[in-house]
Structure formats: structure tokens, C-alpha cells
Protein backbone atom coordinates (compact mmCIF):
# COMPACT_ATOMS: atom_id res chain seq x y z
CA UNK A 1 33.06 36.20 37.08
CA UNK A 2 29.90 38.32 37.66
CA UNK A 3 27.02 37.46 35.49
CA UNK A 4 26.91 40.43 33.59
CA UNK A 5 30.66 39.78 31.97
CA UNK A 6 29.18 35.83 30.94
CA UNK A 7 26.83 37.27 29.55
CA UNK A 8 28.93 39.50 27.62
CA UNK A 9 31.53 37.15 26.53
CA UNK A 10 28.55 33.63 25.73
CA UNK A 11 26.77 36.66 23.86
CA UNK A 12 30.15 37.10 21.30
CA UNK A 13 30.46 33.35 21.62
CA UNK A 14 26.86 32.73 20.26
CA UNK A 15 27.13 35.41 17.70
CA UNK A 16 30.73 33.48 16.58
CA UNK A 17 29.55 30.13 17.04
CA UNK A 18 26.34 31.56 14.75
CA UNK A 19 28.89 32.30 12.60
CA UNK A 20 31.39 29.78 11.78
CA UNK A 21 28.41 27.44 11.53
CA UNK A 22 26.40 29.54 8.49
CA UNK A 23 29.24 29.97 6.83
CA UNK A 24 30.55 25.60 7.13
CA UNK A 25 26.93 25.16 6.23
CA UNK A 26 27.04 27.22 3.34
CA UNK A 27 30.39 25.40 2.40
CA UNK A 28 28.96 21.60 2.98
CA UNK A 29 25.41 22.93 0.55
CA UNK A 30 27.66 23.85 -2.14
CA UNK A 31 29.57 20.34 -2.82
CA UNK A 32 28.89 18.55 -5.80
CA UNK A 33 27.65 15.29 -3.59
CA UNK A 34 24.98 17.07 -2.00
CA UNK A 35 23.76 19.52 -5.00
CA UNK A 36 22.59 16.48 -6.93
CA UNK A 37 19.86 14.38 -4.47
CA UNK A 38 17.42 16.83 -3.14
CA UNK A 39 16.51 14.04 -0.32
CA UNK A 40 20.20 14.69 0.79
CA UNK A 41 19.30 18.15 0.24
CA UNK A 42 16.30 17.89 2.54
CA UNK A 43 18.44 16.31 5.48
CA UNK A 44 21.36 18.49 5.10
CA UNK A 45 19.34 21.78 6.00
CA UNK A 46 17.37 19.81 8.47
CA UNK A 47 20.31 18.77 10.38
CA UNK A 48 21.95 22.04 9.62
CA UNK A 49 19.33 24.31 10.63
CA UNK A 50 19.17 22.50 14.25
CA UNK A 51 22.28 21.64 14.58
CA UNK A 52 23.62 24.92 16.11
CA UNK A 53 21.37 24.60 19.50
CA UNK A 54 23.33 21.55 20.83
CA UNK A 55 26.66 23.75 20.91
CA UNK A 56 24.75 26.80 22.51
CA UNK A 57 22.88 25.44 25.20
CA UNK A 58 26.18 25.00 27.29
CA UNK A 59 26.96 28.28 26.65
CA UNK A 60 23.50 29.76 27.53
CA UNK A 61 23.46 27.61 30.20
CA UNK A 62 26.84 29.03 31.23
CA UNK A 63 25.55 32.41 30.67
CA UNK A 64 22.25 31.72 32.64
CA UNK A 65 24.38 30.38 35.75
CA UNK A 66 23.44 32.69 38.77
CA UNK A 67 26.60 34.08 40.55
CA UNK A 68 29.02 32.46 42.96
């Protein structure tokens, strides 16, 4: 696979992964658990907000990986 087509397909797996992960984040903020400590609050966005970069740096590291 030339480098230009994994680019292509980690690009539409970033903008997926991107995503799926707003939109379980969005899910997790809304339950009723969470909504009522704002130290809870606090972590949840943390984690949430830095949690996507552990999936994506194999697949930018994929992407980035000079051809055969």
C-alpha cells in the first residue's frame, strides 16, 4: 500500500474515530451520575478531551510509515 492510499484511508479513520468518540462523550456527560458532582465533571472532560490521542497515534503512525 503506497503512502498516499494510508493516508487516505487513517485520514477517514481519524475523522470516524473523531467521531464515535464526541458523540460516546456526549452520551457518558449526559448521565444522571456525572451531571450532579462537578469534580466528576472536571475529570470526565479531562479524560475525555485527551483521551482520543492514544487511539490515533497508531493510526498516524501507520499513516506516517514511509513505503515498503
Amino acid at each position: 500500500m503506497t503512502i498516499r492510499s494510508r493516508k487516505f484511508l487513517g485520514t477517514i479513520a481519524l475523522l470516524l474515530l473523531v467521531a464515535v468518540w464526541s458523540l460516546l462523550g456526549m452520551t457518558v456527560a449526559q448521565t444522571p451520575w456525572l451531571a450532579k458532582s462537578g469534580t466528576l465533571q472536571a475529570i470526565f472532560y479531562v479524560v475525555a478531551g485527551i483521551g482520543w490521542v492514544l487511539p490515533a497515534m497508531p493510526i498516524i503512525s501507520w499513516m506516517a510509515r514511509p513505503d515498503a
